[in-house]
Protein backbone atom coordinates (compact mmCIF):
# COMPACT_ATOMS: atom_id res chain seq x y z
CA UNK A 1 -5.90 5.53 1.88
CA UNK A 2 -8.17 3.90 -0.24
CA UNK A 3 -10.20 0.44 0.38
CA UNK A 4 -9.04 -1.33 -2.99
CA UNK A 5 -8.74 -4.81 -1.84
CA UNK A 6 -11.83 -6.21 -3.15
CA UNK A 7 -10.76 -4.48 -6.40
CA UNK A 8 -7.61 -5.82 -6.93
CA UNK A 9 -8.61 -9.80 -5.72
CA UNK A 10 -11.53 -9.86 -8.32
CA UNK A 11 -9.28 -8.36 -11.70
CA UNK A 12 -6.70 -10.80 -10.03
CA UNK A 13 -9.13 -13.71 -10.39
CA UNK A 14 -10.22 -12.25 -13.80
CA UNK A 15 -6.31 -12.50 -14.56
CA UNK A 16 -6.02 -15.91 -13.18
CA UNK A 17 -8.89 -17.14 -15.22
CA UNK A 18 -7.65 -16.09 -18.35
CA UNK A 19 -4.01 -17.79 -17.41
CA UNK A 20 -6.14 -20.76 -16.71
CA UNK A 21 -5.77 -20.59 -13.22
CA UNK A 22 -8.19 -21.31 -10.36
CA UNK A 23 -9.61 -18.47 -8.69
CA UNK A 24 -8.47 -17.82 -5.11
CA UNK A 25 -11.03 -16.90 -2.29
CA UNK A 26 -10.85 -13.30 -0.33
CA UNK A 27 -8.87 -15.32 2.61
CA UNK A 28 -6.46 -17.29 0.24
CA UNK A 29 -5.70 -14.23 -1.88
CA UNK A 30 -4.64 -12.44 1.34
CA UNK A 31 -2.57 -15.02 2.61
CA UNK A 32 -0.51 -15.74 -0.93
CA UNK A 33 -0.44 -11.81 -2.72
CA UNK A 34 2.65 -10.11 -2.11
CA UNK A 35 4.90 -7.63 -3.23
CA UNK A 36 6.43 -7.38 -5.68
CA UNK A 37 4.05 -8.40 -8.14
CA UNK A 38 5.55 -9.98 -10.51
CA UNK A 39 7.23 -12.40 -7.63
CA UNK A 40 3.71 -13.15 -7.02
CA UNK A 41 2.71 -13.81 -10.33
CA UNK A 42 5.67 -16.07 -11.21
CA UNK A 43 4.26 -18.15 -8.17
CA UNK A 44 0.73 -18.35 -9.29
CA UNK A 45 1.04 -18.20 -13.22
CA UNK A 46 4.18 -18.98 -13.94
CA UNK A 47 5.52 -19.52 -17.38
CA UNK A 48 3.26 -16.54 -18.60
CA UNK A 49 5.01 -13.29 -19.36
CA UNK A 50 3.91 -10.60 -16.86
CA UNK A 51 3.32 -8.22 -20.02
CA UNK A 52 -0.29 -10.53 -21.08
CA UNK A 53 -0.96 -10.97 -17.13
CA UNK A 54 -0.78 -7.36 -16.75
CA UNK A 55 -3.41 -6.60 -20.34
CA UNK A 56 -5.94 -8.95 -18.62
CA UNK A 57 -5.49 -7.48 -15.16
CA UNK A 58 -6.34 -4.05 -16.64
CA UNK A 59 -8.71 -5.31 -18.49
CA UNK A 60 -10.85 -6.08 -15.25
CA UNK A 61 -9.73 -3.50 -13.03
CA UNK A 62 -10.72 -0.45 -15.31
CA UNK A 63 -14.43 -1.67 -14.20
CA UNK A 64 -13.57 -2.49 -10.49
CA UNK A 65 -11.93 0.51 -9.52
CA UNK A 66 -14.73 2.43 -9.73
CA UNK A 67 -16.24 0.69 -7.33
CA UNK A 68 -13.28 2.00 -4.88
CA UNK A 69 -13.83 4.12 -2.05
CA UNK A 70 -11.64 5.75 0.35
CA UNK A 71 -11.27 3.91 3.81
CA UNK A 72 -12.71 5.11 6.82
CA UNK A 73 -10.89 8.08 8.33
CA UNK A 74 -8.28 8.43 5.37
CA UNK A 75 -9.46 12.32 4.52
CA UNK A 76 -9.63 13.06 8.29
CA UNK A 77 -5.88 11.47 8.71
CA UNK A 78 -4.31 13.72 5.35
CA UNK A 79 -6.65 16.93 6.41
CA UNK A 80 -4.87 16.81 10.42
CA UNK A 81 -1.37 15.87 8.47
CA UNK A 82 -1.64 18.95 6.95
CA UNK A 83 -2.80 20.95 9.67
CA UNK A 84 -0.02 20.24 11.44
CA UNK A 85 2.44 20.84 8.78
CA UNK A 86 3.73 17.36 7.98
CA UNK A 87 5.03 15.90 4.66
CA UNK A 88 3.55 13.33 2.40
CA UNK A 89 4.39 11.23 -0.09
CA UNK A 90 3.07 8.45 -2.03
CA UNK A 91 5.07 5.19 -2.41
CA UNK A 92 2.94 2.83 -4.28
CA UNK A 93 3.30 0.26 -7.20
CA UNK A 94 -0.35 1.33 -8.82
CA UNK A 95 -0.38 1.80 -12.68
CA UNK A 96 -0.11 5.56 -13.21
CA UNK A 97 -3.24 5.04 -15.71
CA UNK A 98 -5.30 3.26 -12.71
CA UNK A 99 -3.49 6.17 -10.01
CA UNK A 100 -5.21 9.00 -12.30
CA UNK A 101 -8.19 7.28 -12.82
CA UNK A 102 -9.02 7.01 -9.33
CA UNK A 103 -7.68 10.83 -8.36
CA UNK A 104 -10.29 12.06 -10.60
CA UNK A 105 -13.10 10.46 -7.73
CA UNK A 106 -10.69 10.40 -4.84
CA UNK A 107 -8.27 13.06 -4.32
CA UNK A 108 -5.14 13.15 -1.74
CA UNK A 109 -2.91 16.29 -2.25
CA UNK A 110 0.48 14.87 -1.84
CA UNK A 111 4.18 17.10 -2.18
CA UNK A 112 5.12 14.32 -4.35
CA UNK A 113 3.74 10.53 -6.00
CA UNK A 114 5.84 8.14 -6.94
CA UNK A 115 4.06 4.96 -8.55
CA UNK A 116 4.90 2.25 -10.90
CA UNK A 117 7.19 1.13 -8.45
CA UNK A 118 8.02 -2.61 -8.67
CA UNK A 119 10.11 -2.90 -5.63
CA UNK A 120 9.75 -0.13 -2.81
CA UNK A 121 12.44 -1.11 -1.10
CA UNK A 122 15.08 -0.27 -3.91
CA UNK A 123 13.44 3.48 -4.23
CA UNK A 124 13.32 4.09 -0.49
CA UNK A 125 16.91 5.53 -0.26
CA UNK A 126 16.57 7.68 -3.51
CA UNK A 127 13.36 9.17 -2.27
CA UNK A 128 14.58 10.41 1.05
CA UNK A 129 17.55 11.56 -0.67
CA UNK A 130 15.27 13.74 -3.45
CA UNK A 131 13.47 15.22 -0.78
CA UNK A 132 15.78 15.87 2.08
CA UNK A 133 14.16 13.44 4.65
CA UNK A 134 15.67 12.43 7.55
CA UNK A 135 15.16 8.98 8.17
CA UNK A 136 15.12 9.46 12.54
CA UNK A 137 11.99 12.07 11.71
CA UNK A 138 10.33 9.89 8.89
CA UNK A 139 7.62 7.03 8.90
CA UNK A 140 6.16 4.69 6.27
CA UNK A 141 2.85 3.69 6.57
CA UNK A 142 1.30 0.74 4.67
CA UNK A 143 -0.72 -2.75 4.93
CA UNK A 144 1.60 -4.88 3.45
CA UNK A 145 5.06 -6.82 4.99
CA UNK A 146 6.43 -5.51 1.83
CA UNK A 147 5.92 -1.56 3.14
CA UNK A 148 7.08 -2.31 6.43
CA UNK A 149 10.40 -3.76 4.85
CA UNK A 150 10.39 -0.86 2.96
CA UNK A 151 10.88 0.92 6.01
CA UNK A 152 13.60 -1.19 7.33
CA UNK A 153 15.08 -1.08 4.26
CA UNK A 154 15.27 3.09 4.10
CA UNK A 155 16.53 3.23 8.08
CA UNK A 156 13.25 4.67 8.86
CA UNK A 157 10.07 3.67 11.05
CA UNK A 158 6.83 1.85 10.05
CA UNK A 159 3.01 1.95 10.95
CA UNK A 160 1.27 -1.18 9.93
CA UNK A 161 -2.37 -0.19 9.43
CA UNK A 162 -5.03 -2.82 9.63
CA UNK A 163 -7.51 -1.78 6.63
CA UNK A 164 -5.78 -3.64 4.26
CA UNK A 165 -4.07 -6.45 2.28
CA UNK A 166 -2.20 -8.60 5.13
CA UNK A 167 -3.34 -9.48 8.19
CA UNK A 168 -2.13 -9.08 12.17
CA UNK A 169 -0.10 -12.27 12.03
CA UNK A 170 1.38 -11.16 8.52
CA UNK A 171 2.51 -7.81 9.32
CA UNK A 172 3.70 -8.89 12.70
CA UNK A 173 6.50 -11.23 10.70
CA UNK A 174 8.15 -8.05 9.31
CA UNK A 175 8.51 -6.69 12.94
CA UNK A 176 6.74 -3.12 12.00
CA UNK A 177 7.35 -0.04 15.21
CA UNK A 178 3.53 0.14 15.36
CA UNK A 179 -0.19 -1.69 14.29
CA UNK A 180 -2.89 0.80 14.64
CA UNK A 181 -6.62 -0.83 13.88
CA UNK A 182 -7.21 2.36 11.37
CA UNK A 183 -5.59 5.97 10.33
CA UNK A 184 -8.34 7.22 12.88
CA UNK A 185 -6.30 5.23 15.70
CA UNK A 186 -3.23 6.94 14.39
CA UNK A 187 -4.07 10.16 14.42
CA UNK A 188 -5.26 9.76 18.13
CA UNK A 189 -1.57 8.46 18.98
CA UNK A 190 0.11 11.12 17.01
CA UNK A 191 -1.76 14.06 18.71
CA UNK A 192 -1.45 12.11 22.32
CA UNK A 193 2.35 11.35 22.12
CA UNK A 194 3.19 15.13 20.43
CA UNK A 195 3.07 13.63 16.89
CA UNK A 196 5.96 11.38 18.25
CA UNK A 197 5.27 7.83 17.19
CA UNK A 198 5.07 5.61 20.31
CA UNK A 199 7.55 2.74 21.16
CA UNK A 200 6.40 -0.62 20.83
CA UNK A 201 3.99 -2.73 18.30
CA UNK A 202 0.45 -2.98 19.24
C-alpha cells in the first residue's frame, strides 16, 4: 500500500556499510532481498548478529521513511474494499515502531494488523483461524515470492502486485493465481468478474 522500496534499499545500504559491506544497486537489491529477513541478512552479512544489523537499519530508516508515500491507487483500492464490505488485514514484517510512525502520515483502517512477523507463512494458519476466514473466499495480496507462498502456505489465493520489491520473473517462480500491474488494475478485475478473482496469472 505504500511505495517503501527506495526506503528500505538505502537504510539497507546504510546497514551494509556499517557491517562493512558493499552497497548493492536498486536492481541488485531487488534481485537478492528476500523474506525472511534475517535469511537475507545471514547471506549478505553473515557472522553479525541480526540484533546490531537491525540498530543500524533503524538508525537510517527513521529518516527515510518519511520520505514514504502511498502508491498510486492504494486509498482508492481500501476506500472500494470497504464499500463493498470486504475484510482486511495486514500481514507484514515492519517494526511496529516504523508501522506507527508511518500511520501517523499514512493511514489504512484495517479490522486487524499483525506486524513483526518474521515468517508469514508460519502465522497464515493462526490468522485465518483468529478471524474466522475461509481460505476458498480469502486472498493475499503482496509484492514479494515470500507473500505469495504465504498464500500457498494458508490454502488460500494470491495477487502478485507489480509496485513493489520483486519483479515479473520473480513472482512468476512462486506460481501466484494473479499479476495485476497496480491495485488500480485490481479493483477493475474485482468489480468486472463480481469481486470473484479471475482464473489464470497475467
Amino acid at each position: 500500500l505504500v511505495n517503501d522500496l527506495p526506503a528500505v534499499w538505502r537504510a539497507t545500504n546504510y546497514t551494509l556499510t556499517k557491517a562493512d559491506r558493499p552497497e548493492m544497486t536498486l536492481e541488485e537489491f531487488r534481485a537478492k532481498f528476500s523474506l525472511p529477513f534475517d535469511e537475507f541478512y545471514d547471506r549478505v552479512a553473515p557472522g553479525i548478529p541480526l540484533g546490531q544489523l537491525e540498530e543500524w537499519y533503524k538508525e537510517s530508516f527513521a529518516g527515510e521513511q518519511k520520505e514514504i508515500e502511498p502508491l498510486p491507487h492504494a486509498h482508492e483500492f481500501f476506500d472500494f474494499c470497504r464499500q463493498r464490505g470486504l475484510r482486511t488485514f495486514l500481514l507484514s514484517t515492519i517494526h511496529p515502531d516504523h508501522y506507527q510512525a508511518q500511520s501517523e502520515r499514512i493511514h489504512f483502517e484495517f479490522e486487524r494488523e499483525y506486524v513483526r512477523v518474521m515468517d508469514k507463512r508460519a502465522k497464515i494458519h493462526d490468522i485465518l483461524a483468529e478471524n474466522q476466514l475461509e481460505p476458498e473466499t480469502t486472498v493475499f495480496i503482496g509484492d514479494m515470492q515470500h507473500d505469495i507462498e504465504t498464500a500457498h502456505a494458508g490454502g488460500i489465493r494470491s495477487c502478485s502486485v507489480l509496485t513493489g520489491f520483486n519483479t515479473l520473473a520473480q513472482l512468476r517462480l512462486s506460481n501466484p493465481d494473479l499479476v495485476v500491474e497496480h491495485l488500480g488494475e485490481l479493483q477493475e478485475l474485482l468489480d468486472a468478474n463480481s469481486m470473484h478473482l479471475p482464473n489464470g496469472a497475467a
